[in-house]
C-alpha atoms as a PDB file:
ATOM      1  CA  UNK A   1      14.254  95.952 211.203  1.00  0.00           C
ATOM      2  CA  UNK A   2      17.154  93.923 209.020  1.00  0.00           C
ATOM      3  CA  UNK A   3      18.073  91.042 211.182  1.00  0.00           C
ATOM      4  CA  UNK A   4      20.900  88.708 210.285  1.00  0.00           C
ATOM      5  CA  UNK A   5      20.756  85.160 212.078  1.00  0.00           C
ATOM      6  CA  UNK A   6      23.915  82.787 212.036  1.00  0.00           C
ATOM      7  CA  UNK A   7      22.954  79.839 212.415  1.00  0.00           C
ATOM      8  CA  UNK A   8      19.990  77.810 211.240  1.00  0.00           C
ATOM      9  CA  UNK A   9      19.323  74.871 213.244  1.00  0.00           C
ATOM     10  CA  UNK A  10      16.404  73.754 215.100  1.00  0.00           C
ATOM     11  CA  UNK A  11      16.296  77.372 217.115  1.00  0.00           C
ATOM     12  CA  UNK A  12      17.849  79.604 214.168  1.00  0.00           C
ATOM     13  CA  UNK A  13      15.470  78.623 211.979  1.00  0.00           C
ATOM     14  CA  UNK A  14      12.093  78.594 214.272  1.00  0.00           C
ATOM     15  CA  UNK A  15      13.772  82.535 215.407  1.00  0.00           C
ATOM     16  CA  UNK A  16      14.053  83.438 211.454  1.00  0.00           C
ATOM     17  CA  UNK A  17      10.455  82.056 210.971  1.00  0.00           C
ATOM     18  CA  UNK A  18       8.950  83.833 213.768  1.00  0.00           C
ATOM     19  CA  UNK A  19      10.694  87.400 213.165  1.00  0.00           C
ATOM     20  CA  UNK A  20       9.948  87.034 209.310  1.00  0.00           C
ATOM     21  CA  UNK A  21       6.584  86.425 210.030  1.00  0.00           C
ATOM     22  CA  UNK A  22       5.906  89.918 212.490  1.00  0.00           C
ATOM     23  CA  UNK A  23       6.787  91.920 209.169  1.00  0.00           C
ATOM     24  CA  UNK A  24      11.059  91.820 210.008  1.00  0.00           C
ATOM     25  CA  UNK A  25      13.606  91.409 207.373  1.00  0.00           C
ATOM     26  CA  UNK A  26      15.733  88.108 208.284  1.00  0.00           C
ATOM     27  CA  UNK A  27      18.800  85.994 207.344  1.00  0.00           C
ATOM     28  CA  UNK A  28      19.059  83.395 208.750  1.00  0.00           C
ATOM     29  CA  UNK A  29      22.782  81.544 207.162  1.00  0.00           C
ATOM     30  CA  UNK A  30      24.660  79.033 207.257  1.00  0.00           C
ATOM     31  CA  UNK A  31      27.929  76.956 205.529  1.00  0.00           C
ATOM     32  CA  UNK A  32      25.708  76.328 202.631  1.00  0.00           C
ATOM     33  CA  UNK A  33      25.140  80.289 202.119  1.00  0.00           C
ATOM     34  CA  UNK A  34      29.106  80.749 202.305  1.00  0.00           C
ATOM     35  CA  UNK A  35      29.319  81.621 205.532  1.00  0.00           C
ATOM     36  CA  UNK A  36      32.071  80.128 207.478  1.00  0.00           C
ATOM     37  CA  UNK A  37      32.520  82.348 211.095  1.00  0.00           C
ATOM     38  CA  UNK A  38      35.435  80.526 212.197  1.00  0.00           C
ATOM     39  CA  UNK A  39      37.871  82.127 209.094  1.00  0.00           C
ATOM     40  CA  UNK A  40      35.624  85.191 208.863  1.00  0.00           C
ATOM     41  CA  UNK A  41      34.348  84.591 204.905  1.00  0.00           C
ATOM     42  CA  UNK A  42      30.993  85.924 204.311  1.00  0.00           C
ATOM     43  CA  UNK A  43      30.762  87.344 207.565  1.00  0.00           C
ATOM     44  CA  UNK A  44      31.266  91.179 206.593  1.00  0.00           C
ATOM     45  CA  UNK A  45      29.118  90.936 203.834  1.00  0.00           C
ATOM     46  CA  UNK A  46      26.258  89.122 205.484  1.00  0.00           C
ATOM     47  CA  UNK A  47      26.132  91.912 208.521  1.00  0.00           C
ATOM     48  CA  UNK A  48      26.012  94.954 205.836  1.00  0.00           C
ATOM     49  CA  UNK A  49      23.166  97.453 206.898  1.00  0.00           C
ATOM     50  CA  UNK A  50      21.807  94.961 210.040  1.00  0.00           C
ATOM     51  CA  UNK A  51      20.265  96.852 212.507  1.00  0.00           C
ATOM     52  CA  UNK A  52      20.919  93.292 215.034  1.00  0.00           C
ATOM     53  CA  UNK A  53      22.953  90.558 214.961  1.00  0.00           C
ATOM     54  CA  UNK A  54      22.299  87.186 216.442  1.00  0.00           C
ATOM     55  CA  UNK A  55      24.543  84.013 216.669  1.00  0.00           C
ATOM     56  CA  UNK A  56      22.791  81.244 216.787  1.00  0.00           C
ATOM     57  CA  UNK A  57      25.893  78.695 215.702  1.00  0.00           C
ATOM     58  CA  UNK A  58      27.326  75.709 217.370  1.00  0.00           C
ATOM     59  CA  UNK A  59      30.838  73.827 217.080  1.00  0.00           C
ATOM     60  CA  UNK A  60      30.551  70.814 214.726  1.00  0.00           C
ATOM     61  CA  UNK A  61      33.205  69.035 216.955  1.00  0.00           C
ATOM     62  CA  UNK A  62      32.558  68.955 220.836  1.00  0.00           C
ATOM     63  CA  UNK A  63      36.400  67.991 221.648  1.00  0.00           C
ATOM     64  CA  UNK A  64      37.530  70.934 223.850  1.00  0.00           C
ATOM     65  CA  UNK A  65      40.052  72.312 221.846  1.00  0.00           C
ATOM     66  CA  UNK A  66      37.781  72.663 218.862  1.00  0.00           C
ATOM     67  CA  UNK A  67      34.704  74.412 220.845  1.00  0.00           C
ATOM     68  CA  UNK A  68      37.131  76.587 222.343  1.00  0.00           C
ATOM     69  CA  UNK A  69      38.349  77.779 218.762  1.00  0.00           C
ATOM     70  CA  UNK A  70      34.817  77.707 217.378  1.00  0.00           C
ATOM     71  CA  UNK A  71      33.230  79.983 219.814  1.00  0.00           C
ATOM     72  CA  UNK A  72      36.637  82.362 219.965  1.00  0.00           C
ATOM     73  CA  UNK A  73      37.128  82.680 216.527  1.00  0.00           C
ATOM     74  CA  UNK A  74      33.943  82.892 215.255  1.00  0.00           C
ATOM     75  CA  UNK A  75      32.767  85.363 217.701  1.00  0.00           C
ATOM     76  CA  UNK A  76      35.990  87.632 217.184  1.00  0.00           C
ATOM     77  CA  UNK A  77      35.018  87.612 213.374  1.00  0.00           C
ATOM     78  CA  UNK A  78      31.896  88.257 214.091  1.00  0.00           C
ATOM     79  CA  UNK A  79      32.193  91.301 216.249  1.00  0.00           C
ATOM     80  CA  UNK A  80      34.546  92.879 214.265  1.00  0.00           C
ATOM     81  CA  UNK A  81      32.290  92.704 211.257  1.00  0.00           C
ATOM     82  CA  UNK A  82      29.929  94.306 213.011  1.00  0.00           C
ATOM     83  CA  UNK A  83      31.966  96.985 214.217  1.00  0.00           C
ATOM     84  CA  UNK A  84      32.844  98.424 210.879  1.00  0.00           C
ATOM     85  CA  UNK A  85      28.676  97.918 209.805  1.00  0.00           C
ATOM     86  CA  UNK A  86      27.775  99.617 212.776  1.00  0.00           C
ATOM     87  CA  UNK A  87      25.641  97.226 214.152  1.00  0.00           C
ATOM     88  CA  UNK A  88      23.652  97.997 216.835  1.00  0.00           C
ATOM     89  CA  UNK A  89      22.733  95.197 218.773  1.00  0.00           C
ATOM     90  CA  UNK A  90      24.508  91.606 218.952  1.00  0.00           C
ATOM     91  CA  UNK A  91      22.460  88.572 220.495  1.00  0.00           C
ATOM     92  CA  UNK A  92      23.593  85.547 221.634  1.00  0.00           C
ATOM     93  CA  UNK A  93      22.216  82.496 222.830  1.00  0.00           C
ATOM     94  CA  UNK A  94      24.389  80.649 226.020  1.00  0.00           C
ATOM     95  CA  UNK A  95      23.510  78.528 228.865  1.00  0.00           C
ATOM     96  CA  UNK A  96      22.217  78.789 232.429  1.00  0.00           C
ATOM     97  CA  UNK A  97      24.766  77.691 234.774  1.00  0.00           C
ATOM     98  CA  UNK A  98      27.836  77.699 232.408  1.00  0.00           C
ATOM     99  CA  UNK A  99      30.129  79.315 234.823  1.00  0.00           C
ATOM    100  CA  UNK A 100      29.315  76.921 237.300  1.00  0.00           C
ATOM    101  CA  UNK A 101      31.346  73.684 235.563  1.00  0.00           C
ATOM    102  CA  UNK A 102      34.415  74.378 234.512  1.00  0.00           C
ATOM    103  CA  UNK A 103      35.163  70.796 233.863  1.00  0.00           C
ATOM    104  CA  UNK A 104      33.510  70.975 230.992  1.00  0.00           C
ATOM    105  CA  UNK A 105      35.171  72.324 227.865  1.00  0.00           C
ATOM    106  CA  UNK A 106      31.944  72.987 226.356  1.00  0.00           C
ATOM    107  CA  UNK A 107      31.061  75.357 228.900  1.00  0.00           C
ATOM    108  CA  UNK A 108      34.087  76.668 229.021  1.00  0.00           C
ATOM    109  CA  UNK A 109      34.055  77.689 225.571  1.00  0.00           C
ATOM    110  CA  UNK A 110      30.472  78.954 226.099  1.00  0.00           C
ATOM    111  CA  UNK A 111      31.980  81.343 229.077  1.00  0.00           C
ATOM    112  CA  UNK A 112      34.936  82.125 226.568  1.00  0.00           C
ATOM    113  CA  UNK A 113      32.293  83.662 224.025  1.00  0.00           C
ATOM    114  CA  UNK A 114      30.127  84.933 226.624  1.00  0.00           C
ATOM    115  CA  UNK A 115      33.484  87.335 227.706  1.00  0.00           C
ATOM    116  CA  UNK A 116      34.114  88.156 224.210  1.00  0.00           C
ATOM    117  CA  UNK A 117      30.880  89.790 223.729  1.00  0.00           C
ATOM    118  CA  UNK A 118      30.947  91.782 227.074  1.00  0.00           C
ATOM    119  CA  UNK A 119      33.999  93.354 226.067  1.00  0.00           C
ATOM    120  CA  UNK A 120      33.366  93.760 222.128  1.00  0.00           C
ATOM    121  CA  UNK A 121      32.403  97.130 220.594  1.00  0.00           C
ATOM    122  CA  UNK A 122      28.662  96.199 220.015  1.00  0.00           C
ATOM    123  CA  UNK A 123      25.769  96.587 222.671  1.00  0.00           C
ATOM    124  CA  UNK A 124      24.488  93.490 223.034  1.00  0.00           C
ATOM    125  CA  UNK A 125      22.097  90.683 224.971  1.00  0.00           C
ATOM    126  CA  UNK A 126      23.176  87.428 226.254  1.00  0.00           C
ATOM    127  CA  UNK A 127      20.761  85.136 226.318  1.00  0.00           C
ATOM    128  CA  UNK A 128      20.940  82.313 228.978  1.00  0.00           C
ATOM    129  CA  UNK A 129      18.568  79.747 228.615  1.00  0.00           C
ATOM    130  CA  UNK A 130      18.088  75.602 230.558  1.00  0.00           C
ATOM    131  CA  UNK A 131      18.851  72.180 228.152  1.00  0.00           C
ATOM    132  CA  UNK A 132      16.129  71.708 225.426  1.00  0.00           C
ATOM    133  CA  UNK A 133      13.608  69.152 226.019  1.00  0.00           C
ATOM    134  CA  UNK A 134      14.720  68.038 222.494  1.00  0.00           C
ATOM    135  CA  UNK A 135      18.230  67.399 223.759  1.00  0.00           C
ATOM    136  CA  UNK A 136      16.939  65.052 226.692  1.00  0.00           C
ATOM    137  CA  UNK A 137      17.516  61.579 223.959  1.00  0.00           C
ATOM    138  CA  UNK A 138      20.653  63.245 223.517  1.00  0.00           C
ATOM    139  CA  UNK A 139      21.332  63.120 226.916  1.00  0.00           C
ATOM    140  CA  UNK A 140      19.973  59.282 227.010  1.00  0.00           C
ATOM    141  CA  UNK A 141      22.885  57.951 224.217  1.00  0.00           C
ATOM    142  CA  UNK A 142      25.400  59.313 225.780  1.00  0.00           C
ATOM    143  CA  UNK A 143      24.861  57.897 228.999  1.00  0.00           C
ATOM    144  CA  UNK A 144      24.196  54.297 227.347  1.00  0.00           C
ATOM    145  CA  UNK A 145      26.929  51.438 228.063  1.00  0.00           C
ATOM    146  CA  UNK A 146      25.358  48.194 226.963  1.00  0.00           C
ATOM    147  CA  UNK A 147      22.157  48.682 226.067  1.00  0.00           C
ATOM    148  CA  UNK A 148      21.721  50.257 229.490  1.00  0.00           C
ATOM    149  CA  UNK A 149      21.129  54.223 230.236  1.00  0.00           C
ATOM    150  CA  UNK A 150      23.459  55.680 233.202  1.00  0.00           C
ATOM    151  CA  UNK A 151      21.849  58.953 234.610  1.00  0.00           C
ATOM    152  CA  UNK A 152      22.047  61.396 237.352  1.00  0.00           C
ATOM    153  CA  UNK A 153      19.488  62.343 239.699  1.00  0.00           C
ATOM    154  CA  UNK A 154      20.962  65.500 239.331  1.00  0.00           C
ATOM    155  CA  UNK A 155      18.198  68.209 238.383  1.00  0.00           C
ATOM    156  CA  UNK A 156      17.675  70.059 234.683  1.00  0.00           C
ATOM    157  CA  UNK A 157      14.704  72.792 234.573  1.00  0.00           C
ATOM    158  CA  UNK A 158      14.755  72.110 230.934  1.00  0.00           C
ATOM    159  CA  UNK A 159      13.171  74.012 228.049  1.00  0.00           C
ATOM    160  CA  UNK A 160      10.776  73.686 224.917  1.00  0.00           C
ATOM    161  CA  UNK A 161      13.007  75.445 221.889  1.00  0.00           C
ATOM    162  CA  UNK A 162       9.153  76.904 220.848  1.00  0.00           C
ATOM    163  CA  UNK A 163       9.633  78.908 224.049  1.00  0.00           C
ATOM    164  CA  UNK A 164      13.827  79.964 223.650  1.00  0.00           C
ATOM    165  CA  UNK A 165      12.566  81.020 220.086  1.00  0.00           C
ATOM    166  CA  UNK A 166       9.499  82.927 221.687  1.00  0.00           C
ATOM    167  CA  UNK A 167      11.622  85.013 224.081  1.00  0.00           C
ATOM    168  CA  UNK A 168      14.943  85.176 221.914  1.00  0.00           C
ATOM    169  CA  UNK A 169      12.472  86.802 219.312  1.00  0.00           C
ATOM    170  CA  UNK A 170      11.357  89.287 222.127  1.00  0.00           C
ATOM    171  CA  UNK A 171      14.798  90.261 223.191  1.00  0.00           C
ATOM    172  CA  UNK A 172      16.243  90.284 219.508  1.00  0.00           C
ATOM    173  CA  UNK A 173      13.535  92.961 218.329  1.00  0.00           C
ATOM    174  CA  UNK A 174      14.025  95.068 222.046  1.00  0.00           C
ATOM    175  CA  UNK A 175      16.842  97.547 223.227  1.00  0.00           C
ATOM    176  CA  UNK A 176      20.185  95.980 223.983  1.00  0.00           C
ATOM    177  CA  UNK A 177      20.860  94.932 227.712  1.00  0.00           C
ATOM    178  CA  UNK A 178      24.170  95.024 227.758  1.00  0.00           C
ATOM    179  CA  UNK A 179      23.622  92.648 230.112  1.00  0.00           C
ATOM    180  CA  UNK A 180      22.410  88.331 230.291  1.00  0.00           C
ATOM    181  CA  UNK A 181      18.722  87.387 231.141  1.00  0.00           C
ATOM    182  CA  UNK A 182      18.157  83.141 231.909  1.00  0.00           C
ATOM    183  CA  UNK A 183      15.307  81.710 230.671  1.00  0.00           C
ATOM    184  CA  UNK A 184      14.270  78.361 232.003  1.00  0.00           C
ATOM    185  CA  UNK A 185      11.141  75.578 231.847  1.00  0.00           C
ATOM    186  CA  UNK A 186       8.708  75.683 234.541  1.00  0.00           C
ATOM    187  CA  UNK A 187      10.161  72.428 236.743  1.00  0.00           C
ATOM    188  CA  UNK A 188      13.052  71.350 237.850  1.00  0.00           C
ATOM    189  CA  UNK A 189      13.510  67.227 236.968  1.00  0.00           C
ATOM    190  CA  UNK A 190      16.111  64.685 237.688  1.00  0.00           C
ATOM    191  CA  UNK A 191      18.014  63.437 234.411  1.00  0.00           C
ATOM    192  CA  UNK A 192      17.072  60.062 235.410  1.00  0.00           C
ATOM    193  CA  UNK A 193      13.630  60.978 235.771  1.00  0.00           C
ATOM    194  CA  UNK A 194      13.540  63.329 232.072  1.00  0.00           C
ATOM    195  CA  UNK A 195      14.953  59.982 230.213  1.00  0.00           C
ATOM    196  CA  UNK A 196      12.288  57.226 231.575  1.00  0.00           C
ATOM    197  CA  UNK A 197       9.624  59.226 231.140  1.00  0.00           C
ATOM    198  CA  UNK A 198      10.835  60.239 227.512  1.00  0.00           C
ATOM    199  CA  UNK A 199      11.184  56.217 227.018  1.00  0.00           C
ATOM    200  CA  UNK A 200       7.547  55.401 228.115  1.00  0.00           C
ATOM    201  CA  UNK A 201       6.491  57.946 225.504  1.00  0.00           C
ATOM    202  CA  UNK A 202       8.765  56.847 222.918  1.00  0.00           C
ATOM    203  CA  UNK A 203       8.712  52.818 223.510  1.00  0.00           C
ATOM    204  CA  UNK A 204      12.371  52.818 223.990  1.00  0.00           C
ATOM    205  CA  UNK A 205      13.370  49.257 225.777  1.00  0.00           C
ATOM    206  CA  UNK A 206      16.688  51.017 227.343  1.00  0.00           C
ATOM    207  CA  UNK A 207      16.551  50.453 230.849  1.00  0.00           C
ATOM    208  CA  UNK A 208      17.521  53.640 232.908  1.00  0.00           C
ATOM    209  CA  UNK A 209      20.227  53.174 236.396  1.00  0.00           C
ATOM    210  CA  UNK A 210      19.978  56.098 238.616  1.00  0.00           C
ATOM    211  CA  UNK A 211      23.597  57.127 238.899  1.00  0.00           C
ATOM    212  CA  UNK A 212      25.033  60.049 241.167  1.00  0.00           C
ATOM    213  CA  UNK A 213      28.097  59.771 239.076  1.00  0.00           C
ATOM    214  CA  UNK A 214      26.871  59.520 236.027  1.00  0.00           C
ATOM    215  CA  UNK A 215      28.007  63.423 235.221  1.00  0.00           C
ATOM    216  CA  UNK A 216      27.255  65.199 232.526  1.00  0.00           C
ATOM    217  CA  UNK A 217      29.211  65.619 229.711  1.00  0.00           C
ATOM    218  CA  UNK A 218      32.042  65.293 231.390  1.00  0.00           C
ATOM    219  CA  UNK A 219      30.703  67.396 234.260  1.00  0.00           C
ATOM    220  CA  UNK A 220      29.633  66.215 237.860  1.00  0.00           C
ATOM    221  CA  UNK A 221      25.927  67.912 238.532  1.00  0.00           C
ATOM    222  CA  UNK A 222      23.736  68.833 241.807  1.00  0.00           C
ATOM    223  CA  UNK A 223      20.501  70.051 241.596  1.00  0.00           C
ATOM    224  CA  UNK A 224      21.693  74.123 240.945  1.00  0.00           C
ATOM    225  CA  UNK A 225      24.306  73.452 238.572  1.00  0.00           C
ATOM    226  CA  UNK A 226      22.295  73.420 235.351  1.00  0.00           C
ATOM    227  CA  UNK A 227      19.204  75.568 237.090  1.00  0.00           C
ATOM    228  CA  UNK A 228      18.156  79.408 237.311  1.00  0.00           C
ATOM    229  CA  UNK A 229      20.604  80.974 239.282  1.00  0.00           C
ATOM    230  CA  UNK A 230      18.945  82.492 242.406  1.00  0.00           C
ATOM    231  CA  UNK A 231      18.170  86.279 241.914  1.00  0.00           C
ATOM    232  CA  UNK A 232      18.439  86.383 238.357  1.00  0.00           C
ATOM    233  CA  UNK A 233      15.072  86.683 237.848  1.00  0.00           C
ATOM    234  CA  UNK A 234      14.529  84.310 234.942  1.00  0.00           C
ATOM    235  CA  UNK A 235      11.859  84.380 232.734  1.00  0.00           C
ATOM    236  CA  UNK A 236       9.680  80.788 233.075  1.00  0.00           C
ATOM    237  CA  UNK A 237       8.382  78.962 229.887  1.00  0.00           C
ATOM    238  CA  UNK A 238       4.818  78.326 230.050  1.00  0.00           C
ATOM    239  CA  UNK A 239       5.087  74.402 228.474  1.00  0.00           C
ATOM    240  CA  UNK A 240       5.571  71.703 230.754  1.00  0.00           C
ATOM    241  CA  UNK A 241       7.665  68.686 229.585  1.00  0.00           C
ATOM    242  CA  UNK A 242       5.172  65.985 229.915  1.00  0.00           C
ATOM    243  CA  UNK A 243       1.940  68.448 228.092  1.00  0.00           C
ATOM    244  CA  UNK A 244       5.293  68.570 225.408  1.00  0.00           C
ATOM    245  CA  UNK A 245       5.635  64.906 225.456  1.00  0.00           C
ATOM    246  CA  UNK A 246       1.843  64.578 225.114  1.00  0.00           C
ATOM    247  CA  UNK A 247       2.443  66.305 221.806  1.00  0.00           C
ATOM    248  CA  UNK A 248       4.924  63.356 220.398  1.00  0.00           C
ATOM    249  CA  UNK A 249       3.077  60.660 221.581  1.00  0.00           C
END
């Protein structure tokens, strides 16, 4: 099976790696291969003779006017590439709970894309999926004001990326189902909670406020905002976050 990956950041590349290595032929590309999707160049001759497509890309800028261009340009170029290749399958990796905070242009723009590809010429597979344990220091800096860490008690069910790139490889080498599928880690944890016990493991001295109104993003949380939605029948990730911060220590 040809499969061409946009993107190559921490899951595009772990997804190349993974497919290459079960005996598929895979792309994964970036700016530095001449691809840019947002005016289209390399795009159509990247997606020549690909059985599936997967975009794996994320806006350099996080403003809300930006993301929103980012994802609706880049997935418009994208799909219409594909349409004249005759590609058969289009994959894309989104977020659980998206739809459920629209005060955040981020997720807006994630929704945006997520409409594109529902009503674009190619079969494809959304992929939902909970934060990435790897985003959780992320999460820490940009709650920080003064040395101090402002977080919600608000509840992630967050993710290893070995485990997106496990099942995005799955769904990427199945049938398209014209349809989304969440995938989520196996326990639900308070922001607040995912940040101190990242700092024990990491020896960071930030001290960490429990804060309702801390947000997120720009986004007020409770505990199902950012969590499998009931009946969707997610698919559970075997690694727990503290065996995964076992592994840094």
């Amino acid at each position: 099976m040809k499969i061409v990956i946009f993107g190559s950041g921490l899951i595009g590349s772990q997804v190349a790696a993974k497919l290459a290595h079960a005996g598929h032929e895979v792309k994964a590309l970036g700016r530095a291969d001449g691809i840019d999707i947002t005016t289209g160049a390399g795009i159509a001759e990247a997606v020549d003779g690909a059985d599936v497509v997967v975009d794996l890309t994320n806006s350099p800028s996080w403003s809300d006017e930006d993301v929103l261009a980012f994802f609706r340009d880049g997935t418009s170029h994208i799909l219409a590439a594909e349409e004249k290749a005759g590609v058969g399958h289009h994959v894309i990796l989104s977020i659980v709970g998206a739809d459920r905070l629209p005060d955040s242009g981020y997720m807006r723009a994630k929704v945006a894309q997520e409409d594109l590809v529902k009503a674009g010429p190619t079969p494809y597979t959304i992929v939902r999926s909970t934060q990435f344990f790897e985003f959780v220091a992320g999460i820490a800096d940009a709650g920080t004001t003064d040395g101090t860490v402002h977080a919600t008690q608000a509840h992630l069910q967050p993710i290893a990326s070995r485990d997106v790139v496990s099942h995005v490889a799955e769904v990427v080498t199945g049938a398209p189902r014209n349809g989304t599928v969440e995938i989520a880690g196996p326990e639900p944890l308070g922001i607040d909670e995912l940040v101190r016990r990242l700092f024990v493991v990491t020896g960071d001295k930030r001290s960490v406020i429990s804060d309702p109104e801390a947000g997120y993003f720009g986004a007020k949380l409770d505990n199902s905002a950012l969590t499998p939605t009931p009946g969707a029948d997610a698919w559970i990730a075997p690694t727990t976050y503290d065996a995964w911060l076992a592994e840094k220590a």
